[in-house]
Protein backbone atom coordinates (compact mmCIF):
# COMPACT_ATOMS: atom_id res chain seq x y z
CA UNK A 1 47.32 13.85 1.49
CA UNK A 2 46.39 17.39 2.53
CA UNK A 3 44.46 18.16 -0.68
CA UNK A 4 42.29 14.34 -0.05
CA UNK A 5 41.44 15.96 3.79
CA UNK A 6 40.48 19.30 2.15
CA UNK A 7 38.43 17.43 -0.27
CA UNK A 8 36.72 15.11 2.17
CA UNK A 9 36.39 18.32 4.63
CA UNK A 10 34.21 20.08 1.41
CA UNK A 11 32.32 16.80 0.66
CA UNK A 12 31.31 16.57 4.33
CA UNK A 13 30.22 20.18 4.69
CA UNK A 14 28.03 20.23 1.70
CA UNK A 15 26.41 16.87 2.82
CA UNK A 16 25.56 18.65 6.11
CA UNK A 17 24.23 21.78 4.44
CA UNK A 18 22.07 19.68 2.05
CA UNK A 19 18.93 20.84 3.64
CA UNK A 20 20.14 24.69 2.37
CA UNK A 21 21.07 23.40 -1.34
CA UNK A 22 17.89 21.53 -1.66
CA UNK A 23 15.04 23.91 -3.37
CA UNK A 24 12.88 21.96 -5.68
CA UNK A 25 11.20 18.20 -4.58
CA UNK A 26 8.93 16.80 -6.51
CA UNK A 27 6.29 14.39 -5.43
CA UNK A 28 4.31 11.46 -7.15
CA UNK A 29 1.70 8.65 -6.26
CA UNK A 30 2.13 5.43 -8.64
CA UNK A 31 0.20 1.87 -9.15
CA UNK A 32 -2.77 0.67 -7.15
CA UNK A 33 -4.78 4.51 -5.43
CA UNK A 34 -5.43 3.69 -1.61
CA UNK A 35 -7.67 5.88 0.27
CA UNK A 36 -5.03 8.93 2.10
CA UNK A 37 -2.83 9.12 -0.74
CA UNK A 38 -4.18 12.53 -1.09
CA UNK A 39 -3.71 13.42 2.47
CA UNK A 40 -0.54 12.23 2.06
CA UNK A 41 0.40 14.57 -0.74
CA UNK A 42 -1.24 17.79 1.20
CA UNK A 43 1.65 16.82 3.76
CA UNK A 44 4.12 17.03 1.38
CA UNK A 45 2.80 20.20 -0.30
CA UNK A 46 2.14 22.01 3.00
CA UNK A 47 5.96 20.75 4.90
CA UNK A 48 7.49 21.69 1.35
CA UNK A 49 6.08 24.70 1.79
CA UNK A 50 6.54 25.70 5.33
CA UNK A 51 10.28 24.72 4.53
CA UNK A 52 10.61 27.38 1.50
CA UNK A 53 10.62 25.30 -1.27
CA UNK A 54 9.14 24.38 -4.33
CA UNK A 55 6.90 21.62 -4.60
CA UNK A 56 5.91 19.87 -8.31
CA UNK A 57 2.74 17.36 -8.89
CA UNK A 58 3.93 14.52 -10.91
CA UNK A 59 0.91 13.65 -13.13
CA UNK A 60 0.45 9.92 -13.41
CA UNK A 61 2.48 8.18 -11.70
CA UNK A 62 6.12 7.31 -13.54
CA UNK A 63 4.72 7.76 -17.03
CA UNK A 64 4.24 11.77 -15.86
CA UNK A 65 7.94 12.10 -15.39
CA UNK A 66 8.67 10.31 -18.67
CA UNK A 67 6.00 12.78 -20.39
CA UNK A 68 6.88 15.70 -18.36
CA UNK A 69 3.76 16.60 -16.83
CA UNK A 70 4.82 18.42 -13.50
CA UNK A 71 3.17 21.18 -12.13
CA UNK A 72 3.96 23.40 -9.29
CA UNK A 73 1.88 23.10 -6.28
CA UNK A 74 1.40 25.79 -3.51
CA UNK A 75 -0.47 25.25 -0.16
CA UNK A 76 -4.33 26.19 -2.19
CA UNK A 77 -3.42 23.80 -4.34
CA UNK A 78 -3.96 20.84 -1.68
CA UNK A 79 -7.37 22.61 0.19
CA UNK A 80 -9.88 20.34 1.15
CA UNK A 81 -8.25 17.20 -0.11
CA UNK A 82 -7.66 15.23 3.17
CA UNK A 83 -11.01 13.75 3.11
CA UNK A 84 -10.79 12.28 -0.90
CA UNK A 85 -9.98 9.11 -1.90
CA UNK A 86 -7.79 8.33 -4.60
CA UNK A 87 -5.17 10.95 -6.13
CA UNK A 88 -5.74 14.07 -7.36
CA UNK A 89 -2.53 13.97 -8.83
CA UNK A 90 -3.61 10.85 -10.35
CA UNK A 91 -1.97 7.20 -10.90
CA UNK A 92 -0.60 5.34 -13.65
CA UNK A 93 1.14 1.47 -14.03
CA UNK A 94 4.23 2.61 -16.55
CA UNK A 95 6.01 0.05 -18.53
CA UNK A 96 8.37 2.16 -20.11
CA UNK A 97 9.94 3.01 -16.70
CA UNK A 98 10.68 -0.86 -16.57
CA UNK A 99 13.24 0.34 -18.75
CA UNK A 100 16.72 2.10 -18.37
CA UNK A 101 15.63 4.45 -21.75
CA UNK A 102 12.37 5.45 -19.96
CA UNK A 103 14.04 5.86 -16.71
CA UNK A 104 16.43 8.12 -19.01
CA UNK A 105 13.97 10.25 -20.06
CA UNK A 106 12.34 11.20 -16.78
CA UNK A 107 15.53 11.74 -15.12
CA UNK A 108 16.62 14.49 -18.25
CA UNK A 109 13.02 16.09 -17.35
CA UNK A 110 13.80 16.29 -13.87
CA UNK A 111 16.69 18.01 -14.56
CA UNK A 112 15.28 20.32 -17.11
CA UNK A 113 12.82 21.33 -14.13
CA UNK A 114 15.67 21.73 -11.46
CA UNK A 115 14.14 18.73 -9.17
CA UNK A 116 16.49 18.72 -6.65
CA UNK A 117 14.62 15.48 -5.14
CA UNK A 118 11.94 13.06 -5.22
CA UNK A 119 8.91 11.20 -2.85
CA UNK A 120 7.42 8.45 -4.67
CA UNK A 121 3.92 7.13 -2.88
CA UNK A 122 3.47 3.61 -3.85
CA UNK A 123 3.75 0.22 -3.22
CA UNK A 124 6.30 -2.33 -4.03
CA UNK A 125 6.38 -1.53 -7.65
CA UNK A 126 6.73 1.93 -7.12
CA UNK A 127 9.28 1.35 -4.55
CA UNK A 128 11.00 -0.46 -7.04
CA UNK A 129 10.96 1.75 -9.83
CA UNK A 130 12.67 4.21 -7.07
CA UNK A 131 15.30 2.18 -6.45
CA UNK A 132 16.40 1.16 -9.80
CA UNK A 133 16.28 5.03 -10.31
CA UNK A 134 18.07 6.26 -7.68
CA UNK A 135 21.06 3.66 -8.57
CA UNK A 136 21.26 4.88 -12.14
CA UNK A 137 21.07 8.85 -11.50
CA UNK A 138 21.75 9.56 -8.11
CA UNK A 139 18.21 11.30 -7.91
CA UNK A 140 17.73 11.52 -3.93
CA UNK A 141 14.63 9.69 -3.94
CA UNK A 142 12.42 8.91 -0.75
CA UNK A 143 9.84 5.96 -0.80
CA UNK A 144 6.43 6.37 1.10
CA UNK A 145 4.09 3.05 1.54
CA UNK A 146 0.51 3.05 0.05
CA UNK A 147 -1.34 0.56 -0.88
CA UNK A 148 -4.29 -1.19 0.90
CA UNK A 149 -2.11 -4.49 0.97
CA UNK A 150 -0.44 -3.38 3.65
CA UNK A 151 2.34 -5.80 2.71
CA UNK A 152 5.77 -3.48 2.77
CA UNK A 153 8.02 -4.62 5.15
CA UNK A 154 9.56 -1.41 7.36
CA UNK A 155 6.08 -0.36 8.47
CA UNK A 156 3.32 -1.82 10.54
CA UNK A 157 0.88 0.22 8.43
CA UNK A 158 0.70 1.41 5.00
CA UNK A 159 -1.40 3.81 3.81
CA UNK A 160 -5.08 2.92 2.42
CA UNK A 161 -5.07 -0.12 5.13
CA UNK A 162 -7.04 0.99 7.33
CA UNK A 163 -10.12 2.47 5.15
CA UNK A 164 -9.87 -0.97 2.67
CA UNK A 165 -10.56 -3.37 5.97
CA UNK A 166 -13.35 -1.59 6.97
CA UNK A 167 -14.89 -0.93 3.38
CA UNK A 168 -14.65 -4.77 3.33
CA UNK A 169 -15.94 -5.27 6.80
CA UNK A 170 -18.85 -3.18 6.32
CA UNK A 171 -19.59 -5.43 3.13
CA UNK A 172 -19.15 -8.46 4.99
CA UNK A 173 -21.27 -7.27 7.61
CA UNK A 174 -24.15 -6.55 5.21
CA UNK A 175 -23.34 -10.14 3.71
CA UNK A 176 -24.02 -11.47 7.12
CA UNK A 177 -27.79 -10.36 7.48
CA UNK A 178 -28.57 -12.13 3.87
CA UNK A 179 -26.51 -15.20 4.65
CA UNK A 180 -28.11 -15.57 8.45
CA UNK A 181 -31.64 -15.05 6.51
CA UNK A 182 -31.60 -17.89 3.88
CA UNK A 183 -28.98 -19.98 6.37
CA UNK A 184 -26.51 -19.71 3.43
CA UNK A 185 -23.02 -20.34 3.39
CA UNK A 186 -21.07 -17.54 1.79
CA UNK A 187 -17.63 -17.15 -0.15
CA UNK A 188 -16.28 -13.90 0.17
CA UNK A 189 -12.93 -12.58 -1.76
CA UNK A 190 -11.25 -9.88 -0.82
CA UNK A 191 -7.92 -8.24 -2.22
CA UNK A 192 -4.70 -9.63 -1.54
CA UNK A 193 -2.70 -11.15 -4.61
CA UNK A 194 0.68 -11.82 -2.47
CA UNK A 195 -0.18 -11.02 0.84
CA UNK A 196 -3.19 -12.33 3.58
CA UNK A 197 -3.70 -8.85 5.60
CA UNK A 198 -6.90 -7.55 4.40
CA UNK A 199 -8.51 -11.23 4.31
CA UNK A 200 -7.02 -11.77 7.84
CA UNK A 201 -8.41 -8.55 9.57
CA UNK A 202 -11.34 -8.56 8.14
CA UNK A 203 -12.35 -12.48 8.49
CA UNK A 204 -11.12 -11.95 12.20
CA UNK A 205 -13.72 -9.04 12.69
CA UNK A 206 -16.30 -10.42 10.78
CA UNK A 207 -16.43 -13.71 12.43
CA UNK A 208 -15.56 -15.94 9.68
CA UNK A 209 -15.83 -19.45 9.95
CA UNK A 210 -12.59 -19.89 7.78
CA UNK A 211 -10.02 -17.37 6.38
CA UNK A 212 -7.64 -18.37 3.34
CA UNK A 213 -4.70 -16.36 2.88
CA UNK A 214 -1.38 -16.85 0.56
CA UNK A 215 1.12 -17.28 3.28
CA UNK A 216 -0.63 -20.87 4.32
CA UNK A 217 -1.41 -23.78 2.18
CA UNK A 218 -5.41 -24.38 2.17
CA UNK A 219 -6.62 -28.30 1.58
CA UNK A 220 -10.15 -28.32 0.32
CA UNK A 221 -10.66 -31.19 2.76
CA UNK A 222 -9.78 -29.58 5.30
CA UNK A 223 -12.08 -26.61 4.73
CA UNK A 224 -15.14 -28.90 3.87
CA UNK A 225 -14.49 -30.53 7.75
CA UNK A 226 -14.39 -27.05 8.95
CA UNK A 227 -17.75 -25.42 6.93
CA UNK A 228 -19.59 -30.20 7.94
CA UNK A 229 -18.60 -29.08 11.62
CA UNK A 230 -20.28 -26.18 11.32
CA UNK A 231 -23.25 -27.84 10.05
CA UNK A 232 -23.36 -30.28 12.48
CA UNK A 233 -23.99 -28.01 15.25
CA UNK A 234 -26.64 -26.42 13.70
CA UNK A 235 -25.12 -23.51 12.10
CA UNK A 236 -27.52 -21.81 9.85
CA UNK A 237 -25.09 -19.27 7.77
CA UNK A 238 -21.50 -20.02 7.45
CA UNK A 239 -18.84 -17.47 6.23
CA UNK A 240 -15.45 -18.19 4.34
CA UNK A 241 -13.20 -14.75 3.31
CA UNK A 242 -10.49 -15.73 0.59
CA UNK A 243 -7.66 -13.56 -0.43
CA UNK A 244 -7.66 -13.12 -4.32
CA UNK A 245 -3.93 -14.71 -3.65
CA UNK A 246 -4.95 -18.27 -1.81
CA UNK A 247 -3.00 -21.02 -3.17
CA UNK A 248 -6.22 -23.27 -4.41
CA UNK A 249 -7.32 -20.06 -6.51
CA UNK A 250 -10.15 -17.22 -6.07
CA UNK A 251 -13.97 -17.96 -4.71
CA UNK A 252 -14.99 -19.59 -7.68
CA UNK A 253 -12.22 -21.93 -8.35
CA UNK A 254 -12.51 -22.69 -4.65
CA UNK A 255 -16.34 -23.64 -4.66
CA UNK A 256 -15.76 -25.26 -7.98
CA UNK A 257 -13.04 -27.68 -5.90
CA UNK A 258 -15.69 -28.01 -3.11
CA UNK A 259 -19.10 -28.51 -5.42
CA UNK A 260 -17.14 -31.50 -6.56
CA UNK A 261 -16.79 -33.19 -3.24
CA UNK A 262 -20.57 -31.72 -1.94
CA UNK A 263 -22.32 -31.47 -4.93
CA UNK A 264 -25.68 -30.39 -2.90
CA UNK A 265 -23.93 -27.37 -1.33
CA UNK A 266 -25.53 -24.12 -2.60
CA UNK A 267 -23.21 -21.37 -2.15
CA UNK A 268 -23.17 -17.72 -2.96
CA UNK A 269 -20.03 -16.05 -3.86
CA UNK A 270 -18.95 -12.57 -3.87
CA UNK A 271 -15.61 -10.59 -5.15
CA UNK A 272 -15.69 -7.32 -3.37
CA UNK A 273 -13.18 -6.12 -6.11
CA UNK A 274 -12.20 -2.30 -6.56
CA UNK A 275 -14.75 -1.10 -3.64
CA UNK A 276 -11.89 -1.72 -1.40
CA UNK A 277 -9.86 0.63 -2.87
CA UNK A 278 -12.24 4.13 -2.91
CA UNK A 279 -13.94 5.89 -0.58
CA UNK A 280 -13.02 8.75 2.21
CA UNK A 281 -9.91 7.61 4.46
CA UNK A 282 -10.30 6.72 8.22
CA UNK A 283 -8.95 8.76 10.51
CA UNK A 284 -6.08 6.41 10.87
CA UNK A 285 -5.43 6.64 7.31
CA UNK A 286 -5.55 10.54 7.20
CA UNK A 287 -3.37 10.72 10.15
CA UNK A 288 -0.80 7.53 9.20
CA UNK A 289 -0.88 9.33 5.52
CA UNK A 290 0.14 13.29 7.26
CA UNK A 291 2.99 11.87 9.45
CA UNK A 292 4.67 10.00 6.53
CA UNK A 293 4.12 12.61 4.40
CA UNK A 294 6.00 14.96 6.46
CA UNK A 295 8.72 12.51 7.27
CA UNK A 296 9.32 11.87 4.14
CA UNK A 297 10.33 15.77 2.93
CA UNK A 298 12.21 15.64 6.43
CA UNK A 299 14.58 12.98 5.39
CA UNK A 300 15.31 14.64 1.89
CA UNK A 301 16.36 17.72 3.54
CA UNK A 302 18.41 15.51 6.52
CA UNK A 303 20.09 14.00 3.27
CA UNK A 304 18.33 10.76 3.21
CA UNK A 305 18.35 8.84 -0.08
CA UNK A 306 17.11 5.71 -1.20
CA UNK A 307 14.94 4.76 1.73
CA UNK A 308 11.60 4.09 2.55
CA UNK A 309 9.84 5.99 4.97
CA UNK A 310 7.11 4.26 7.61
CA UNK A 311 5.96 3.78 11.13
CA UNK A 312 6.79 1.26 14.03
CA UNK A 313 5.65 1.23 17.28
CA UNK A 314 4.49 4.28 16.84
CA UNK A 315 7.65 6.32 15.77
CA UNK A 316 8.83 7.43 12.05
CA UNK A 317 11.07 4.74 10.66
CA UNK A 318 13.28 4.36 7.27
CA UNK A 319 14.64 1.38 5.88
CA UNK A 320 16.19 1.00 2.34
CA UNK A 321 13.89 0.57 -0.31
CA UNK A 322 16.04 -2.89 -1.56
CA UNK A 323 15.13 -3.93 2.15
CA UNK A 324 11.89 -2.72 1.97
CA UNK A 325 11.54 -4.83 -1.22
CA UNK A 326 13.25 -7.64 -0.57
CA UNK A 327 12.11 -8.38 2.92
CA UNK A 328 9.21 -10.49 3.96
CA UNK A 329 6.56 -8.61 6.26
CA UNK A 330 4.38 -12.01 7.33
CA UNK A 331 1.00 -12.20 8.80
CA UNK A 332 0.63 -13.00 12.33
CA UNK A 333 -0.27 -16.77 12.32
CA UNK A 334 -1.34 -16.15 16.55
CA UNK A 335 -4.25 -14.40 14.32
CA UNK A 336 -5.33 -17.59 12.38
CA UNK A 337 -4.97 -19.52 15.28
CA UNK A 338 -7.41 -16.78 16.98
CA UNK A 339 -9.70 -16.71 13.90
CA UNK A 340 -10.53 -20.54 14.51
CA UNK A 341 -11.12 -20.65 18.10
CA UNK A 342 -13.65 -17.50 18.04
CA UNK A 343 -15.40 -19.77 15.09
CA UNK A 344 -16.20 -22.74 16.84
């Protein structure tokens, strides 16, 4: 019995002096760039730093720590960064990590390198990655959220949100003065493949007649009433924002469903695409991106493992990544609701 208390007495202690033991941390930004990834990364770099220790670049995502391609980064290294979009440490979708003998080779490089831990900067196939990682080889491993979906649950905001909805809103804006021109009715996708966010925000601020998200089912019928009501009053231009996700299909399947009901309806369409991911990060993104960033080395040297780091109500919050996979974040429907009242 006494040598099970002296060993749970040692195992305690060095769990509370983790933060001493911990020297190297490696950091790495994987699938789909959002704009403040990179400030995200100078927050890493700079609170490694401060803390004494040794900060690594994985290049490219998972496939860098399968090929080895880590460099060490010191505070220069991350100058004048916090205004760039994308990843100077660049991004990569890796299918060999799918697997246990690609997750066994980065894990053998980490070691060769002395990684002590790890900060992944992805979405939810990054954060999964981590976690199938992390339950294999005991990495300490700490997930950060960006993408512009903003779809993780454990966060109100990931990172890249912010700058995508008002890339798109500055298109749809521009959209606006053409459509109110010709009194045209537009169709305008924006990204979203599992989750309504960007299509919501944005339709909301742009004054949509009709927004079609993923989380509700969208009858064609319904949405020609909405776009005849419209032209019943008088409307000249009309405006419909579609997440790539919607249930009846993109813009042009959509207008194909429609065309076939109102054949004399003479749309334009537009798929805003890959714009929505570049460009310089908001404010709220550079900020959102710095906190998160620094949270995130905080918890490895705390001892946190296998959690996601993010922000709600205002204050740093973790969750584990299975949680942070698993769970549902949902839209708020008051929002829709909203959307169609302001349309009338």
């Amino acid at each position: 019995m006494n040598i099970l208390n002296l060993l749970f007495k040692t195992i305690t202690v060095l769990c509370n002096k983790i933060d001493f033991e911990m020297e190297k941390i490696a950091v790495l930004t994987s699938g789909g760039d959002a704009p403040g990834m990179n400030a995200c990364i100078r927050a890493v770099v700079r609170t490694g730093c401060y803390k004494e220790l040794k900060v690594y670049g994985v290049e490219r995502g998972y496939q860098g720590l399968i090929d080895g391609m880590m460099v060490q980064m010191e505070s220069r290294s991350v100058s004048n960064i916090i205004q760039r979009g994308g990843t100077i440490i660049k991004t990569a979708r890796c299918k060999a990590f799918e697997t246990k003998e690609g997750r066994r080779l980065a894990f053998e490089n980490i070691q060769e390198k002395g990684i002590d831990g790890l900060i992944v900067i992805g979405g939810n196939g990054t954060y999964t990655g981590a976690k199938f990682f992390y339950e294999e080889f005991g990495i300490p491993i700490i997930g950060v959220p960006g993408t512009i979906d903003n779809d993780l649950y454990g966060t109100d905001y990931t990172i890249g949100y912010d700058t995508a909805i008002n890339t798109a809103l500055d298109a749809i804006d521009k959209i606006r003065d053409t459509a109110d021109s010709f009194d045209r009715t537009f169709f305008v996708e924006v990204m979203g493949r599992d989750a309504g966010y960007i299509a919501l925000d944005v339709g909301l601020s742009g004054g949509a007649e009709a927004i079609l998200v993923p989380e509700t089912h969208t009858d064609v019928d319904d949405l020609i009433a909405v776009l005849q009501k419209g032209w019943g009053r008088k409307k000249g231009s009309q405006l419909v924002v579609v997440a790539e996700g919607d249930d009846e299909g993109g813009v042009f399947e959509i207008v194909k469903k429609i065309k076939l009901k109102v054949p004399n309806l003479d749309p334009r369409m537009v798929v805003l695409g890959h714009v929505q991911r570049g460009g310089s990060p908001t404010a709220r993104d550079r900020v959102l991106a710095s906190r998160v960033g620094f949270a995130a080395v905080e918890a490895l040297l705390e001892g946190k493992t296998n959690v996601a780091v993010g922000i709600v109500n205002d204050k740093i919050h973790y969750v584990p990544l299975k949680d942070a996979i698993e769970k549902k974040k949902s839209v708020n429907s008051n929002l829709l609701k909203l959307a169609e009242i302001l349309s009338t």
